[in-house]
Protein backbone atom coordinates (compact mmCIF):
# COMPACT_ATOMS: atom_id res chain seq x y z
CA UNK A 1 -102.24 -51.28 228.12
CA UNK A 2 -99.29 -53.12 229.40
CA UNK A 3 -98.22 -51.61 233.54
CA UNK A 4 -95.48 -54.18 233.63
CA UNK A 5 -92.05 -52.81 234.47
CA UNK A 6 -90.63 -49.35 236.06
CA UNK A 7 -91.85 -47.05 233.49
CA UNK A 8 -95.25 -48.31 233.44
CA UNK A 9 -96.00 -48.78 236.77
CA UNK A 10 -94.69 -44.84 237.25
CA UNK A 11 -97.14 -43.99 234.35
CA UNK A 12 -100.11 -45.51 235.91
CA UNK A 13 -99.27 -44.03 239.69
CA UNK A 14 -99.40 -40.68 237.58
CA UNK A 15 -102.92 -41.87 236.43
CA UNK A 16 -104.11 -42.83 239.82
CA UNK A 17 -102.62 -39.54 240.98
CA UNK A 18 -104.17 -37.57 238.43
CA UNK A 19 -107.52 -39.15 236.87
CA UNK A 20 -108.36 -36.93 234.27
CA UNK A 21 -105.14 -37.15 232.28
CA UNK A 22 -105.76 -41.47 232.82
CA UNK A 23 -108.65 -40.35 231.08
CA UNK A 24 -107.51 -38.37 228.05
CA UNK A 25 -105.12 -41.53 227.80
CA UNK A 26 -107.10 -44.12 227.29
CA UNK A 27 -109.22 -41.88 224.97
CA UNK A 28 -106.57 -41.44 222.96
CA UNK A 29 -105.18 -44.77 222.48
CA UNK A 30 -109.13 -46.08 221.65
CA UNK A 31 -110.45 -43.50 219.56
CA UNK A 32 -107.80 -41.36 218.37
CA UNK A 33 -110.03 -39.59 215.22
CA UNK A 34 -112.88 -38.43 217.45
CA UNK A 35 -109.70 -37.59 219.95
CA UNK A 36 -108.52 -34.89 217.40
CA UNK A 37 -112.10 -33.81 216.13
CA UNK A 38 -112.49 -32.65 219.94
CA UNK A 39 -109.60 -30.71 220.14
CA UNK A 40 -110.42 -29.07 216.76
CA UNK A 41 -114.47 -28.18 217.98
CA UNK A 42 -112.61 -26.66 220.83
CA UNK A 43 -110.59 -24.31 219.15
CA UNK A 44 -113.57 -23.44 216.68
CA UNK A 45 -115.42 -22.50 219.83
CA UNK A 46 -112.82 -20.37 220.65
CA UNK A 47 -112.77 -18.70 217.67
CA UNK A 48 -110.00 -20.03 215.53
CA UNK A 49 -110.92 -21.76 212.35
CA UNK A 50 -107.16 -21.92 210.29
CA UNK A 51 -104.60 -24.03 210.80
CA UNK A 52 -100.96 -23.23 212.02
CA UNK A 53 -97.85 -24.37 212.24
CA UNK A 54 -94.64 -23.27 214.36
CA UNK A 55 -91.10 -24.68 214.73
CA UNK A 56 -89.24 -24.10 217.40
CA UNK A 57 -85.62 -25.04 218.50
CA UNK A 58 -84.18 -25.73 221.80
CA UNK A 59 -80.51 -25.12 221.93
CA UNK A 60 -79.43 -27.07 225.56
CA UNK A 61 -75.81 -27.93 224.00
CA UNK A 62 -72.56 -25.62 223.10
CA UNK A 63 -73.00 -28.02 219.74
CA UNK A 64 -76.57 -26.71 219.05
CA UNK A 65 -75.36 -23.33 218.23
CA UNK A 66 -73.71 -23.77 214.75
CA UNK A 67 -76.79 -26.35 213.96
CA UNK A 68 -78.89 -23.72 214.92
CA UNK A 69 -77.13 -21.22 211.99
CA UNK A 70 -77.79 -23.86 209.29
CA UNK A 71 -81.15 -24.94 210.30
CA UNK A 72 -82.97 -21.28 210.38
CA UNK A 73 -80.80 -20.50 206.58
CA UNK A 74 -82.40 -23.25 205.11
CA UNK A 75 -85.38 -23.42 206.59
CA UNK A 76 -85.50 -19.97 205.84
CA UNK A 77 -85.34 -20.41 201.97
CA UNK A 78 -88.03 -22.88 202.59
CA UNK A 79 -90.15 -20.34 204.15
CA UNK A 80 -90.33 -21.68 207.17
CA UNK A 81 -90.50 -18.97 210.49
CA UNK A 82 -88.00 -20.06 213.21
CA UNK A 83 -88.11 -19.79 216.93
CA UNK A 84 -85.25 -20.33 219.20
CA UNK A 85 -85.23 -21.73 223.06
CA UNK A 86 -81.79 -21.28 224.25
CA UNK A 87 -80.34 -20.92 228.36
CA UNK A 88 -78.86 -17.48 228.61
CA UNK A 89 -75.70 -19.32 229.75
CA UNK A 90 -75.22 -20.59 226.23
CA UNK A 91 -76.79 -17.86 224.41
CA UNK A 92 -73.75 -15.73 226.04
CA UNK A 93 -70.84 -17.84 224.96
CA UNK A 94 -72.30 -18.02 221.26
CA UNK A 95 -73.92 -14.76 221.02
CA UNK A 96 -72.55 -13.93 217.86
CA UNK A 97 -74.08 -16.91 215.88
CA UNK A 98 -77.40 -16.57 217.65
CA UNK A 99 -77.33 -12.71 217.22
CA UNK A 100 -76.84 -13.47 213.24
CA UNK A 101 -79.90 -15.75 213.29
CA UNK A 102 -82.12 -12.89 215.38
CA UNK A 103 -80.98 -10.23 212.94
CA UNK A 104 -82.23 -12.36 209.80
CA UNK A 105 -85.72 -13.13 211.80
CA UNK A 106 -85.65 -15.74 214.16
CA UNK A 107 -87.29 -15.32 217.02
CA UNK A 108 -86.35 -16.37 220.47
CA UNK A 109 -87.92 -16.83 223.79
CA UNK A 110 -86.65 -17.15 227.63
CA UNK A 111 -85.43 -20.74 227.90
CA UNK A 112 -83.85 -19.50 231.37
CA UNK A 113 -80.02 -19.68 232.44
CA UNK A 114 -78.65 -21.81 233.66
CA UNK A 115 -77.37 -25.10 230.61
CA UNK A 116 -79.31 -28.01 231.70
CA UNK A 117 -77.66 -30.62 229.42
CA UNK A 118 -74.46 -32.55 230.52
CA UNK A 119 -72.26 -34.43 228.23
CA UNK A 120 -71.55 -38.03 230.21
CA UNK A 121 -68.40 -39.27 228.48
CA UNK A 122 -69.09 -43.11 229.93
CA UNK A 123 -72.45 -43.39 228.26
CA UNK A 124 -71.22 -41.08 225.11
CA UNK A 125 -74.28 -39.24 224.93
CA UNK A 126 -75.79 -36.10 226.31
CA UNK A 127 -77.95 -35.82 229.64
CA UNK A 128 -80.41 -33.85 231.22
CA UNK A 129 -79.91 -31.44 234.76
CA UNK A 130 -81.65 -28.65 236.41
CA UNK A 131 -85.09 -29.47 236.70
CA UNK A 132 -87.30 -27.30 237.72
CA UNK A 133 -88.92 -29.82 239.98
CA UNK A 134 -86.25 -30.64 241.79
CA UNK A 135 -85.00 -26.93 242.91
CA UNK A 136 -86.88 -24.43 245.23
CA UNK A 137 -89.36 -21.97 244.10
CA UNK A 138 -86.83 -19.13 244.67
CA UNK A 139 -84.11 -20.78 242.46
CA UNK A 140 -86.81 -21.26 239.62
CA UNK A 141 -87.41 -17.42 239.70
CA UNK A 142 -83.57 -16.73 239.78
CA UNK A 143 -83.30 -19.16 236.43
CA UNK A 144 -85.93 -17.34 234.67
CA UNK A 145 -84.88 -13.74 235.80
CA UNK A 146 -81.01 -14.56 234.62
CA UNK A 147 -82.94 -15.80 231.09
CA UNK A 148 -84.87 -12.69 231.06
CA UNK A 149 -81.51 -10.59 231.01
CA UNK A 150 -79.47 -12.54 229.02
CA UNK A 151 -81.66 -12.00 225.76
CA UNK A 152 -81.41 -8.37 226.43
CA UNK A 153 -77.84 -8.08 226.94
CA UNK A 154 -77.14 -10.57 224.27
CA UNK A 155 -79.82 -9.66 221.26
CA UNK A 156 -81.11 -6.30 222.30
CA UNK A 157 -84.47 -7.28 222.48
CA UNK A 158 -87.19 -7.94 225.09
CA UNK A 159 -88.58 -11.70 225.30
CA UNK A 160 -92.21 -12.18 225.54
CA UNK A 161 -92.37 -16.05 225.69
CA UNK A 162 -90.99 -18.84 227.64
CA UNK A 163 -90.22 -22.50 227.82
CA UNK A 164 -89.39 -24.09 230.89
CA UNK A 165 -86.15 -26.53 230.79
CA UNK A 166 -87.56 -30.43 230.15
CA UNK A 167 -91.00 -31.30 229.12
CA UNK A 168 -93.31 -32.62 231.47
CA UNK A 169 -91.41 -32.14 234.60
CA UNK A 170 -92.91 -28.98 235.86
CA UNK A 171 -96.83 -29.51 235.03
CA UNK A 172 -98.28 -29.17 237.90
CA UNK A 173 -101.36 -26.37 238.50
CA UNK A 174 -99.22 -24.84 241.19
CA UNK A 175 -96.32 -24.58 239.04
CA UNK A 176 -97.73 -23.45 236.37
CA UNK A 177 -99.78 -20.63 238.44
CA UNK A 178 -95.97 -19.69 239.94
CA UNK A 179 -94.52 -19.82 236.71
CA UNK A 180 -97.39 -17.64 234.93
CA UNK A 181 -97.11 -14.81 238.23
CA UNK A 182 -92.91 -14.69 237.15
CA UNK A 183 -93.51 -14.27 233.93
CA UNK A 184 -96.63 -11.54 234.46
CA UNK A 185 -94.30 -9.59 236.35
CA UNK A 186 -91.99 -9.42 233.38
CA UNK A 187 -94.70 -8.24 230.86
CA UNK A 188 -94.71 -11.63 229.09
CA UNK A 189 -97.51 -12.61 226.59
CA UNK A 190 -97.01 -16.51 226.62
CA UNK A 191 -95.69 -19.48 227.96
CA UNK A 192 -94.83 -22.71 225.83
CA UNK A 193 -94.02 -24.96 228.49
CA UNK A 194 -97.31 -27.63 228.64
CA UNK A 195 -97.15 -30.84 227.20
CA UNK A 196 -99.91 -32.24 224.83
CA UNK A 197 -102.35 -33.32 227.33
CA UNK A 198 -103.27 -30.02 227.53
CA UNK A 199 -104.04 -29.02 224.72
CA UNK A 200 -106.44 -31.94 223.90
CA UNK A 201 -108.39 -30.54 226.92
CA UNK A 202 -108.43 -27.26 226.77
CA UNK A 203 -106.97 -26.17 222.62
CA UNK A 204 -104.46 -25.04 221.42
CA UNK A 205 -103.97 -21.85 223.47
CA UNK A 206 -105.64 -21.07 226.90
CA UNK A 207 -105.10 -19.02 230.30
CA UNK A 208 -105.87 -21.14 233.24
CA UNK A 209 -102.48 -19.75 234.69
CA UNK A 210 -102.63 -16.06 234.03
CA UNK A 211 -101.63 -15.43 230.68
CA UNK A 212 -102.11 -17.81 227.26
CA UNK A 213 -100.16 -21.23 227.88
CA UNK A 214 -99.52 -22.62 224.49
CA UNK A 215 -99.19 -26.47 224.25
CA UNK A 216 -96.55 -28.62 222.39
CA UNK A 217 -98.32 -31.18 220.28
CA UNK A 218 -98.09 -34.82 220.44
CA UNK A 219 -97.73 -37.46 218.09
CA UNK A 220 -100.84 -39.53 216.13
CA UNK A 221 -99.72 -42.96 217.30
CA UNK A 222 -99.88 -41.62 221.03
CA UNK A 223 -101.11 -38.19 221.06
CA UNK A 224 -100.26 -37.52 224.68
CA UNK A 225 -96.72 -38.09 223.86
CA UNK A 226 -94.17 -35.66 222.36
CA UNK A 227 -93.32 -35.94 218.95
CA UNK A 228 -89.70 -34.60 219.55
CA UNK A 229 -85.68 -35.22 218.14
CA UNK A 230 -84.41 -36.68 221.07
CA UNK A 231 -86.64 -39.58 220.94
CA UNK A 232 -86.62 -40.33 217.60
CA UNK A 233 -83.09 -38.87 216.17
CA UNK A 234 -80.79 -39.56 219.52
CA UNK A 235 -81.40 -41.78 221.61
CA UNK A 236 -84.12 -43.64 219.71
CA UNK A 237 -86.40 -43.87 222.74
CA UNK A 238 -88.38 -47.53 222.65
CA UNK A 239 -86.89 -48.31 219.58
CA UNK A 240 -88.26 -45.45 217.69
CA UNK A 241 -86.07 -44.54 214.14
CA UNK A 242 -85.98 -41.50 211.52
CA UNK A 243 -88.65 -43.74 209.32
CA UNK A 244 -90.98 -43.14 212.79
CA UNK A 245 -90.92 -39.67 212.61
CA UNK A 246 -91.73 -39.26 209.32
CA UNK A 247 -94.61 -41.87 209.78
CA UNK A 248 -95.85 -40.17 212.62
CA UNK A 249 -95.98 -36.85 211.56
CA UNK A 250 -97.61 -37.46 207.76
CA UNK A 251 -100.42 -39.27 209.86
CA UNK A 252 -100.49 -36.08 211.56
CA UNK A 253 -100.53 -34.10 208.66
CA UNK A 254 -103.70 -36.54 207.20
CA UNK A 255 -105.76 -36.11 209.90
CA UNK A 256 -105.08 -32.04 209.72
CA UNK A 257 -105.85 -32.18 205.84
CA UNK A 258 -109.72 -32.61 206.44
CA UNK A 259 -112.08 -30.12 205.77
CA UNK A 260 -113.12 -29.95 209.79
CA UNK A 261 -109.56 -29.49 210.82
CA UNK A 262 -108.16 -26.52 212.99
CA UNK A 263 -105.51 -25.51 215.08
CA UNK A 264 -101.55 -25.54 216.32
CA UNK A 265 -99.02 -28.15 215.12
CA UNK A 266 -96.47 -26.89 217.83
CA UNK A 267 -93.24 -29.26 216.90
CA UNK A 268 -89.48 -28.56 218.36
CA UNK A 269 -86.73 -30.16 217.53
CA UNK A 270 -82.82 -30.24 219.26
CA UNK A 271 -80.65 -28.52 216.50
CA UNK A 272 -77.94 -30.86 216.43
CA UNK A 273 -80.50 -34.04 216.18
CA UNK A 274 -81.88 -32.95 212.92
CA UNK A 275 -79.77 -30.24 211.07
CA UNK A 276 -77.68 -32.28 208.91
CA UNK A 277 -81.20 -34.90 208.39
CA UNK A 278 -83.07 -34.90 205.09
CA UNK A 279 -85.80 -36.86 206.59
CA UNK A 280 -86.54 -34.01 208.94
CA UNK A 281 -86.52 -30.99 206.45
CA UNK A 282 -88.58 -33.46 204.45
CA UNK A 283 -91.46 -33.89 207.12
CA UNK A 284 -91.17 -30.12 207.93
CA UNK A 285 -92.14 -29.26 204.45
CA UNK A 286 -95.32 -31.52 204.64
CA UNK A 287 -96.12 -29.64 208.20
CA UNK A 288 -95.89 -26.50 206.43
CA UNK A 289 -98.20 -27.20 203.67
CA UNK A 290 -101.06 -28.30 205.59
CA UNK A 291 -100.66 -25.48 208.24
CA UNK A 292 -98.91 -21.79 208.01
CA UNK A 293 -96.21 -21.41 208.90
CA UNK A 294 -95.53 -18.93 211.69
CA UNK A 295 -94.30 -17.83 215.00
CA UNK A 296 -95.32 -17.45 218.74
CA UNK A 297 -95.40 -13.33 217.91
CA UNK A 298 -97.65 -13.83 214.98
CA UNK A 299 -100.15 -16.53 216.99
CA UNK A 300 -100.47 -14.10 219.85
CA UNK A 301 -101.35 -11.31 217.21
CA UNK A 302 -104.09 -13.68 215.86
CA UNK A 303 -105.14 -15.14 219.25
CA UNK A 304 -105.59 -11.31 220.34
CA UNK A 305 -108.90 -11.27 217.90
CA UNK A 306 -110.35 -14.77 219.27
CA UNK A 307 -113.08 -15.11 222.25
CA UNK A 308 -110.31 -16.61 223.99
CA UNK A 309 -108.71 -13.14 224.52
CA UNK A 310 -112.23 -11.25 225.16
């Protein structure tokens, strides 16, 4: 494991910081088969012995919203079940595009208000603002509350999920606990907002916050780490290419093909990454076949008749 440079010597403060993810790490990079046969004992012990699959989109750009209208119709005539994360800010100004993809069966969840992606013209390329992190508690609860009322003014419909803007900036217990008591008060079932370290430890759905937290899943070559579009499509984080994804995920799908194998592949994507990319409709395909494919409504439906839930 090489600490040299910025990045690395942030990663291993994080470690120090917080020992039992350093942990999971290094587990993960040594052993990586026994790695995934834990996390599928632990959601046998829980009750859950099938394997799923769900998709899910977040829209942070004005440019995701047409993507967004030819991703769920053909992934639709594929089969596939769609789920869509978009800032009520954004969901307002295209409400009639995201309205037709509700009314054919997408589903969406609170992603909350306020756009968190800028466009900076100098480096040509799309950046991230608003984190969580960075603003107080009572500005988080604003965000979220705005989110809340902007899918009912805008779909007609009552959320019962979340995702928090940016992965793996607001994973901390407390924040977590705070986010959990906003979203109780709003009759939510779910959050999606935890990063793949937690699901290795505690499966693929738990409720150490309040209600069921459902974590993204990772990648095989580093399961900790997100297998996501903006890495591997955009920006091609460390290098990382098209060819990458699809390698990483049809390792993924091997190791979910055995017999023992059980769980959530919990993938999202950026619509305009990936709309126009065989490669990714491709790899989504191979997802579906070794898991179901459904959504965060039908999960919580089957999660409601586990031992996690009783």
């Amino acid at each position: 494991m090489n600490f040299r440079g910025g990045k690395s010597l942030s990663k291993l403060k994080k470690f120090i910081n917080e020992p039992v993810m350093g942990y999971y790490f290094l587990k993960s990079r040594f052993n990586r088969q026994q790695f995934f046969k834990r996390y599928f004992d632990l959601n046998r012990k829980k009750g859950i012995n099938s394997k799923y699959f769900i998709l899910s989109f977040d829209c942070d750009t004005q440019d995701d919203a047409d993507a967004a209208v030819i991703l769920h119709s053909r992934l639709k005539s594929m089969g596939i079940k769609t789920v869509f994360a978009v800032p009520g800010e954004l969901l307002l100004k295209a409400r009639e595009k995201y309205k037709k993809i509700f009314a054919e069966g997408g589903e969406f969840i609170n992603h909350g208000y306020k756009a968190h992606t800028e466009f900076n013209q100098d480096a040509n390329k799309y950046e991230s603002t608003f984190f969580y992190d960075k603003i107080s508690k009572e500005a988080v609860r604003e965000d979220i509350l705005k989110g809340d009322q902007a899918i009912r003014e805008v779909l007609g419909s009552i959320p019962k999920g979340f995702r928090t803007p940016h992965f793996g900036t607001f994973q901390r217990r407390k924040d977590l606990m705070y986010l959990h008591g906003i979203l109780k008060e709003l009759n939510y079932s779910f959050s999606t907002s935890t990063v793949p370290y937690f699901g290795f430890r505690y499966g693929l759905a738990f409720k150490s916050f309040g209600l069921f937290e459902i974590p993204v899943s990772g990648m095989w070559s580093e399961p900790l780490r997100i297998l996501d579009s903006y890495s591997f499509y955009y920006v091609k984080f460390n290098n990382y290419s098209e060819d990458d994804y699809v390698r990483e995920a049809r390792q993924i799908v091997q190791m979910f093909s055995g017999s023992d194998a059980c769980g959530l592949l919990n993938y999202y994507a950026d619509p305009n990454h990936v709309h126009d990319k065989e490669s990714f409709y491709k790899t989504i395909a191979e997802f579906a076949k070794v898991g179901q494919s459904i959504n965060y409504e039908i999960l919580l439906d089957k999660l409601g008749q586990t031992k996690e839930n009783k």
